[in-house]
Each structure stands twice: as structure tokens, then as C-alpha cells.
Protein backbone atom coordinates (compact mmCIF):
# COMPACT_ATOMS: atom_id res chain seq x y z
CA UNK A 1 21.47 12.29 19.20
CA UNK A 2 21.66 9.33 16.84
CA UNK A 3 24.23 9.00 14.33
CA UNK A 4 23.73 10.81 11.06
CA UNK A 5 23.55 8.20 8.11
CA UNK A 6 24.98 8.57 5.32
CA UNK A 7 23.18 8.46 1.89
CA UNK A 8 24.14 6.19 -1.03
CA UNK A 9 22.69 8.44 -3.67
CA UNK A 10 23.42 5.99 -6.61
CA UNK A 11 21.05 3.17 -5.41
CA UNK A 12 17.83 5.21 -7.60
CA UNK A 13 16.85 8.24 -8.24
CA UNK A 14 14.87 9.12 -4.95
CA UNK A 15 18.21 8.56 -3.34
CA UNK A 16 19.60 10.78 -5.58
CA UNK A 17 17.20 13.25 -4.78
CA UNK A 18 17.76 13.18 -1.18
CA UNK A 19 21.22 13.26 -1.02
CA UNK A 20 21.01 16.32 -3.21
CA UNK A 21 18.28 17.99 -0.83
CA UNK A 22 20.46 16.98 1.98
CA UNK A 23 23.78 18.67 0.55
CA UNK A 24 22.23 22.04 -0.67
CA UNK A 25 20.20 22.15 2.95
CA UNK A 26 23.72 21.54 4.71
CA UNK A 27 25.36 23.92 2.24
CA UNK A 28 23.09 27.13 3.43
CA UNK A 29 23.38 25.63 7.27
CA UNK A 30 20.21 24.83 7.77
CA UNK A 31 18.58 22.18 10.16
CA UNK A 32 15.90 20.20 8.66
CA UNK A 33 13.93 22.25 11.44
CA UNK A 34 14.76 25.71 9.90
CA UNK A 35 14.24 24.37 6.21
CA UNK A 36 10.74 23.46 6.86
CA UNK A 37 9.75 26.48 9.06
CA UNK A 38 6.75 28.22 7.07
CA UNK A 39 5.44 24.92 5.65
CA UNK A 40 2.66 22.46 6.57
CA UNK A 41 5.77 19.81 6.78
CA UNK A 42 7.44 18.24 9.89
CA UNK A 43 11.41 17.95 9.75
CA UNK A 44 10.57 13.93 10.63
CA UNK A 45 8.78 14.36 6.53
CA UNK A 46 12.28 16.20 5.39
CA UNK A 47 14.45 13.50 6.82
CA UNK A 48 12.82 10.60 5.18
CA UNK A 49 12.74 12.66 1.72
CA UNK A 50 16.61 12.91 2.22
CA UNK A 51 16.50 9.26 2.86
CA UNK A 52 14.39 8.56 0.17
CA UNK A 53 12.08 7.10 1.52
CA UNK A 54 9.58 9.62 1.11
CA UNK A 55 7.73 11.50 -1.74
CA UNK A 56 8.08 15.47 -2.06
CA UNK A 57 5.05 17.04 -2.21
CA UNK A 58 4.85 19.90 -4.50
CA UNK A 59 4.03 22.60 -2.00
CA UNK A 60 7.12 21.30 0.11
CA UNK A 61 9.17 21.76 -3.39
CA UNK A 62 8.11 24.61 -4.31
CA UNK A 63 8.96 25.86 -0.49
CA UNK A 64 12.49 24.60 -0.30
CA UNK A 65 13.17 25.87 -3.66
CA UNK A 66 12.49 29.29 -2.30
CA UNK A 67 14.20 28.91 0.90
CA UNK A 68 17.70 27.44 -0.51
CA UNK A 69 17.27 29.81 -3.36
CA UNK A 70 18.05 26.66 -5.97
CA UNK A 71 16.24 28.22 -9.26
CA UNK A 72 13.20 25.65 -9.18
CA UNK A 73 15.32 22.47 -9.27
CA UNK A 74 13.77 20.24 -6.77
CA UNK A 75 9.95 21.14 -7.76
CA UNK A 76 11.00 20.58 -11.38
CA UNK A 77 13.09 17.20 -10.32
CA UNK A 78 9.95 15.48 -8.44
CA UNK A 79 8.00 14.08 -11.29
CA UNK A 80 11.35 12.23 -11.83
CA UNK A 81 11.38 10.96 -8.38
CA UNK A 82 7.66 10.11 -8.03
CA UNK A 83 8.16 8.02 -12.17
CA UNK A 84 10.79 6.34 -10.34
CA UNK A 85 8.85 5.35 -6.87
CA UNK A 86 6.00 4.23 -8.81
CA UNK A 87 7.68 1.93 -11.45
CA UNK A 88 5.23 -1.10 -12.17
CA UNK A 89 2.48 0.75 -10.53
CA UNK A 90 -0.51 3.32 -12.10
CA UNK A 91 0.23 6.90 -11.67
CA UNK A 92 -3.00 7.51 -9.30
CA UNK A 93 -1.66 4.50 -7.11
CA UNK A 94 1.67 6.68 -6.32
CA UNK A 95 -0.11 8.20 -3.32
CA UNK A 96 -1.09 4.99 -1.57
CA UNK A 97 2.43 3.52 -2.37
CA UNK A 98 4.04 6.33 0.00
CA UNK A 99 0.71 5.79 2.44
CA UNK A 100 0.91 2.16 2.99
CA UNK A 101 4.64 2.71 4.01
CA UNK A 102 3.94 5.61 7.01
CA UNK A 103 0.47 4.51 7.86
CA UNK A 104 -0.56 3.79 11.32
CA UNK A 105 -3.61 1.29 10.75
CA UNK A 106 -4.45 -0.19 7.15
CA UNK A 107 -8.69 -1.25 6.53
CA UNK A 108 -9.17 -2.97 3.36
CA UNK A 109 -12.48 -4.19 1.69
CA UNK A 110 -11.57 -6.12 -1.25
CA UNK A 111 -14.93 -8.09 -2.88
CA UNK A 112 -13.64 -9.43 -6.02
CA UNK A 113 -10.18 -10.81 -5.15
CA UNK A 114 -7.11 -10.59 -2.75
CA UNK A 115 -5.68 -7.35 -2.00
CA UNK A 116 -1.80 -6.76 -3.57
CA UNK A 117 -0.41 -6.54 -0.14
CA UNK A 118 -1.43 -10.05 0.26
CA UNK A 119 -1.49 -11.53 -2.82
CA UNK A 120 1.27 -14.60 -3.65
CA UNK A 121 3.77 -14.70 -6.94
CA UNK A 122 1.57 -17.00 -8.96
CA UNK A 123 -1.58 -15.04 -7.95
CA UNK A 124 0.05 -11.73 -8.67
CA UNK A 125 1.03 -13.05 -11.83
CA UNK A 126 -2.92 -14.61 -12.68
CA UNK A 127 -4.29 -10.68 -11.90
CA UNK A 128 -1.80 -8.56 -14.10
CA UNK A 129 -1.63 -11.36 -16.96
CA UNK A 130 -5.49 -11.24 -17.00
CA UNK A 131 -5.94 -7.20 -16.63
CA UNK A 132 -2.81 -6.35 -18.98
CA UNK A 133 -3.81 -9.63 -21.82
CA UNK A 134 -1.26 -7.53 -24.43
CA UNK A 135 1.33 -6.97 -21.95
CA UNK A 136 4.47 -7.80 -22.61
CA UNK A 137 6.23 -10.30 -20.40
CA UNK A 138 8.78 -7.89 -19.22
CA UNK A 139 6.04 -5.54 -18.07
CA UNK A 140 4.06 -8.31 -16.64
CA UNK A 141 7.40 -9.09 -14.22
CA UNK A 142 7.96 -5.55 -13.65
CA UNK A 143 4.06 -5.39 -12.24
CA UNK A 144 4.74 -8.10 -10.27
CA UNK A 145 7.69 -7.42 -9.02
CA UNK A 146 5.95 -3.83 -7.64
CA UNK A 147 3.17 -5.17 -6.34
CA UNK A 148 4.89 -7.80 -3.91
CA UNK A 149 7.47 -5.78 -3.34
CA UNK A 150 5.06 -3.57 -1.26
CA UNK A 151 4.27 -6.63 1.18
CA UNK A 152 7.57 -5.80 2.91
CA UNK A 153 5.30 -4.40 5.12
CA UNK A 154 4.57 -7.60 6.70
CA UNK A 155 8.71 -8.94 7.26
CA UNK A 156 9.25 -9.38 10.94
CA UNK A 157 11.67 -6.35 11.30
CA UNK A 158 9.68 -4.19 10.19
CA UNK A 159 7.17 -2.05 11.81
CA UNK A 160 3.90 -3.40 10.83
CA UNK A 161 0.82 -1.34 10.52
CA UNK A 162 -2.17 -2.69 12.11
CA UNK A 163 -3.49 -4.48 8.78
CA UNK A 164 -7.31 -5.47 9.14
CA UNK A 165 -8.63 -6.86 5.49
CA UNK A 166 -12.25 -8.02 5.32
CA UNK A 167 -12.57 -10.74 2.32
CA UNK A 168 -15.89 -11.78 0.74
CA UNK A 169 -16.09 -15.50 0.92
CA UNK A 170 -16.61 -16.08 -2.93
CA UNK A 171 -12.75 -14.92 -3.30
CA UNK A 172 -11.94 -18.27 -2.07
CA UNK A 173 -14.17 -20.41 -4.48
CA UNK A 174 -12.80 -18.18 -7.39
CA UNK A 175 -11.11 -20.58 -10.24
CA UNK A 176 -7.99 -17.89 -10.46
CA UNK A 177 -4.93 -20.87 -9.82
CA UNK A 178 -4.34 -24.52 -10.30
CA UNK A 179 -5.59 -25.85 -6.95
CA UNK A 180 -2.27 -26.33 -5.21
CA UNK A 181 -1.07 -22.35 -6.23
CA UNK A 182 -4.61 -21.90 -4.83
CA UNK A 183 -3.97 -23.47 -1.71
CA UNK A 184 -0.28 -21.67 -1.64
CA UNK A 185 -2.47 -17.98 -1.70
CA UNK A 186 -4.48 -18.67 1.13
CA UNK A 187 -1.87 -20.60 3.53
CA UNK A 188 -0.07 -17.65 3.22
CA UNK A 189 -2.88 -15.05 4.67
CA UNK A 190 -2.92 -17.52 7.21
CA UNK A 191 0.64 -17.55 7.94
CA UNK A 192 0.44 -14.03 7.97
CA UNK A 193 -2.64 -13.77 10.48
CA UNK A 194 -0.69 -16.84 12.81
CA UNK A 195 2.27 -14.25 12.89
CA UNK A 196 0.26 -11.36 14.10
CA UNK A 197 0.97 -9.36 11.37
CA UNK A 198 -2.61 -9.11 9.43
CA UNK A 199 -5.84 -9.83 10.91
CA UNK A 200 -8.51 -11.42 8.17
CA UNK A 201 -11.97 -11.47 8.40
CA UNK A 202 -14.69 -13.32 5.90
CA UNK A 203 -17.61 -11.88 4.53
CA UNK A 204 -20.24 -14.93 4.49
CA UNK A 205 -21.53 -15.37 1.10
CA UNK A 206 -25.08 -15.87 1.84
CA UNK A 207 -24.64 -12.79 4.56
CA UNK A 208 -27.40 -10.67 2.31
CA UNK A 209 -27.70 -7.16 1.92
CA UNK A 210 -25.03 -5.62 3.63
CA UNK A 211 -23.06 -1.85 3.88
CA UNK A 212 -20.34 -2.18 1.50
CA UNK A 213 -21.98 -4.01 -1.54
CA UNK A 214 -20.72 -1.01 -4.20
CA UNK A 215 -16.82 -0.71 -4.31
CA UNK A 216 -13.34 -1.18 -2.67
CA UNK A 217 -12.00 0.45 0.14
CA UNK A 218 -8.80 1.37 1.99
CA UNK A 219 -8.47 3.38 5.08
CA UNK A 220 -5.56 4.64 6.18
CA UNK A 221 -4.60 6.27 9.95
CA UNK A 222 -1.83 7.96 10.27
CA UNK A 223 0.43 8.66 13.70
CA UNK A 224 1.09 12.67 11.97
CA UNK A 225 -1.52 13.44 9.36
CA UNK A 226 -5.52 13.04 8.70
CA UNK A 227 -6.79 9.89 7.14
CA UNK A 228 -7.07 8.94 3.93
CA UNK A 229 -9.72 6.38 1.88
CA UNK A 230 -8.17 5.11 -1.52
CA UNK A 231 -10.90 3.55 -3.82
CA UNK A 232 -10.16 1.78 -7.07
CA UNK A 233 -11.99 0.49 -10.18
CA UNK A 234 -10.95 -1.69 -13.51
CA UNK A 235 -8.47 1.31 -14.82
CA UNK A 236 -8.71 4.18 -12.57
CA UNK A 237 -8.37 5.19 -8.23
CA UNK A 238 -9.23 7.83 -6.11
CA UNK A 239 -7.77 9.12 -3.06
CA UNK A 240 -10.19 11.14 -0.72
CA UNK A 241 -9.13 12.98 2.22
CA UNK A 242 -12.26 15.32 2.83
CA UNK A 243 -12.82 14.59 6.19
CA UNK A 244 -16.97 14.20 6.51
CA UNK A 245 -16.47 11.37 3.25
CA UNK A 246 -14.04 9.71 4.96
CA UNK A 247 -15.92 9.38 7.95
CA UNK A 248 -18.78 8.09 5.76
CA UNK A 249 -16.46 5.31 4.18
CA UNK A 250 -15.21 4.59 8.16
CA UNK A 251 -18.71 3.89 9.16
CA UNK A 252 -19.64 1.64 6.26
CA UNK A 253 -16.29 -0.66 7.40
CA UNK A 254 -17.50 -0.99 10.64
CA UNK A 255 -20.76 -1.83 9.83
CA UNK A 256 -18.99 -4.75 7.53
CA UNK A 257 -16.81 -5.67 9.85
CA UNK A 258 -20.13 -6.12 12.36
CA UNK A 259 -21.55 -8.71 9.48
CA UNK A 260 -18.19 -10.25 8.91
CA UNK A 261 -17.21 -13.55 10.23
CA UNK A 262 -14.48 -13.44 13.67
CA UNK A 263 -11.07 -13.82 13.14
CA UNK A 264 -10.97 -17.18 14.70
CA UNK A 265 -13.84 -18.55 12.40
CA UNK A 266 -12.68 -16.70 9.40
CA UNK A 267 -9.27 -18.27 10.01
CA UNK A 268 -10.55 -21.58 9.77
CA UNK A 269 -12.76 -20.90 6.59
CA UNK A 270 -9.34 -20.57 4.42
CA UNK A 271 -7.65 -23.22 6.36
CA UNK A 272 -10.20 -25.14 4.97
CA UNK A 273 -9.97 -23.64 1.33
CA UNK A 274 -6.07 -24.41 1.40
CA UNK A 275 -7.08 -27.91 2.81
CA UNK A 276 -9.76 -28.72 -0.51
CA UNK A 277 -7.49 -26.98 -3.11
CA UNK A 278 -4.53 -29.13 -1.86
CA UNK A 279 -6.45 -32.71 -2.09
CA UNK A 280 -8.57 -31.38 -5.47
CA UNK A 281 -12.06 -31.01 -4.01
CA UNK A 282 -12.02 -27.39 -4.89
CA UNK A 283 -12.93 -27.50 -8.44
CA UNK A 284 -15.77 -30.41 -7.84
């Protein structure tokens, strides 16, 4: 059995959360097995709530409330937790943020720019300055901040999903940077894809009619729960999880992926972007 960890409840209020789940759950002697009998929920779920790392759903709230007998507390204390998880981030993004983390593979289509889990500082910056024009600068950082903070994903001790993002090729001739932050953006997929952590593809721009000409798309496997397809416009997302439209949006991707350029090729394509931004042909 590994050693039980101990939980630093004053890092944030998730934290807080957890170690207050895990103290009332030990209080009434109850494994996280027992707590979760009668639920849709795993005890794996439980633990990383009590670490957490994980949101509460509502049911599960509503559930434990009943079981340890605690008045209502935790379902009325998960709004909290969820304000706090999602800090620099849309409220109907807070599902995906807790996704990205436990998912299994990741599928992105992104047409008009590079996905946040890729995206650099400066280009971060470019995006939210240019969405957000009235924003202050202190909720321009805090954006920021969020958004790159969710490309831990990618560090080297962590365990990566299998990340598979299919670009359109005009994302690279987009003006958003000053040609050498432009060259920084796309060095960096490609450090990423040399790494093994992402694999890129490149939609040719003169690739005509293809599958996935209306919207964005990720697709999200999981190792313990159905998949999900997030889709996202100018001020507004949608999570779907009904299984025949998510098989709908899963055979669209692969029929993308079929007109996409390979890896190798679509590697070399933003090798050669970062090469013209960095000697100034870019822009000519």
C-alpha cells in the first residue's frame, strides 16, 4: 500500500476542500471505497478530489453530503472550488480544464489560430489583449497566466496524454507577432513534437473542400469514463458527451486528419515558418 500523503489545505481552496472531505470521511471511518458506494464515482475520482486535483461533481456532492450526514456543506462549498479552479478561464471552459488533466488522448482542430495548450507567452498575450481590448492589464496577466499554466501537460515528468493537433496552414502566415516572437511560437510546437510529447499535423491551404471547414474541435478519451467533444466560438463553448454526436465529430477528425499533411512534412512546414520569421521574409 503506498504511503498516505498528507494534504496542505492552505495552498487554495480546492485543497481546502479536500482536506476537509478527507477529515469528515476519516471521521465516520469510511474508506474512500465505502464513501462512494451507491454513486456513479470510482474511489480513484474521491482521492484526487481530496487531493485537489479534481472537481466535485454535483451528484457526487450531493451523495457524500448524505452519506457523512454534513448538512449540505460540500454541495453548497463546490461553486467555491470550481470559481477557484477556473480563475483566468470562462465558466463553460471549467469542464475541459479538469478533462485535459485526466484525459487519455487529446484531438484538436484549431482553424483560426494555435490552440492554448500550445500557444507561447507573447502569443498568449496577442489573443487575450485582442479578444479582451478593455481588459485591464491585471486581468490580461491573470488570462495568461491560466492559459499556459495548463501546458504543464507537456513537462517531461508528467504523464502526457497522447496530444494530436491538426493546424490549418494559414495559422502560420497570420500577422499575430513581430517576426522573431513569431518564429519563437512555432519553434516551440516543434520542440514539443521533437520531444514526443505532441504530434502536429498541417492542413494545406489550397487542400479544398474538406470535413471540418465549420468549427473547432476537441476530443477527449479517457482511461475511466466516455468521451467527450468540447467546441468553442468568439464568447461561448460547448461540451457534448452524447455518444452518437461524438462519434459524428470523431469521424469528421479522421477524415481531416486523412487530408492533412504527415507529421514529418508538417514538421518541416513550421520549421520553415520559424526559419522566414527569424530572417524577415515572413511579412514580404
Amino acid at each position: 500500500m503506498g504511503q498516505r500523503k498528507d494534504i496542505d489545505g492552505s495552498t487554495g481552496v480546492p485543497t481546502f476542500y479536500g482536506s476537509e472531505l478527507r477529515w469528515k470521511r476519516e471521521e465516520a471511518g469510511l474508506t474512500l471505497q465505502q464513501l462512494v458506494e451507491g454513486s456513479f464515482y470510482g474511489p480513484s475520482h474521491l482521492s484526487e478530489i481530496e487531493r485537489g486535483t479534481r472537481r466535485m461533481p454535483a451528484e457526487l456532492a450531493e451523495h457524500v453530503d448524505r452519506v457523512l450526514g454534513t448538512d449540505g456543506f460540500f454541495t453548497r462549498r463546490c461553486e467555491d472550488v470550481r470559481r477557484a479552479k477556473r480563475k483566468g478561464h470562462a465558466s463553460y471552459f471549467e469542464r475541459v480544464l479538469d478533462a485535459e488533466k485526466h484525459a487519455k488522448t487529446i484531438e484538436e482542430w484549431c482553424p483560426t489560430l494555435v490552440p492554448g495548450l500550445l500557444q507561447t507567452e507573447a502569443y498568449a498575450r496577442s489573443v487575450v489583449r485582442a479578444t479582451h481590448p478593455l481588459a485591464s492589464d491585471e486581468d490580461v496577466d491573470e488570462k495568461v497566466t491560466a492559459r499556459l499554466a495548463r501546458a504543464h501537460l507537456f513537462q517531461d515528468n508528467h504523464k502526457t496524454p497522447v496530444y494530436w493537433v491538426i493546424l490549418s496552414e494559414s495559422v502560420l502566415r497570420q500577422p499575430i507577432l513581430a517576426s522573431e516572437r513569431a518564429a519563437e511560437q512555432w519553434t516551440h510546437i516543434v520542440e514539443l513534437a521533437r520531444r514526443h510529447r505532441i504530434v502536429p499535423q498541417i492542413l494545406p491551404w489550397n487542400c479544398g473542400a474538406h470535413p471540418f471547414m465549420l468549427g473547432t474541435a476537441k476530443i477527449m478519451t479517457f482511461p475511466d469514463a466516455p468521451p467527450l467533444v468540447y467546441t468553442e466560438a468568439l464568447h461561448s463553448g460547448d461540451t457534448i458527451d452524447d455518444p452518437a454526436l461524438v462519434e459524428e465529430y470523431r469521424r469528421s477528425y479522421d477524415l481531416l486528419r486523412a487530408a492533412a499533411l504527415p507529421p514529418k512534412a508538417s514538421l518541416a512546414l513550421m520549421e520553415k515558418a520559424a526559419e522566414d520569421d527569424r530572417n524577415g521574409k515572413h511579412r514580404d
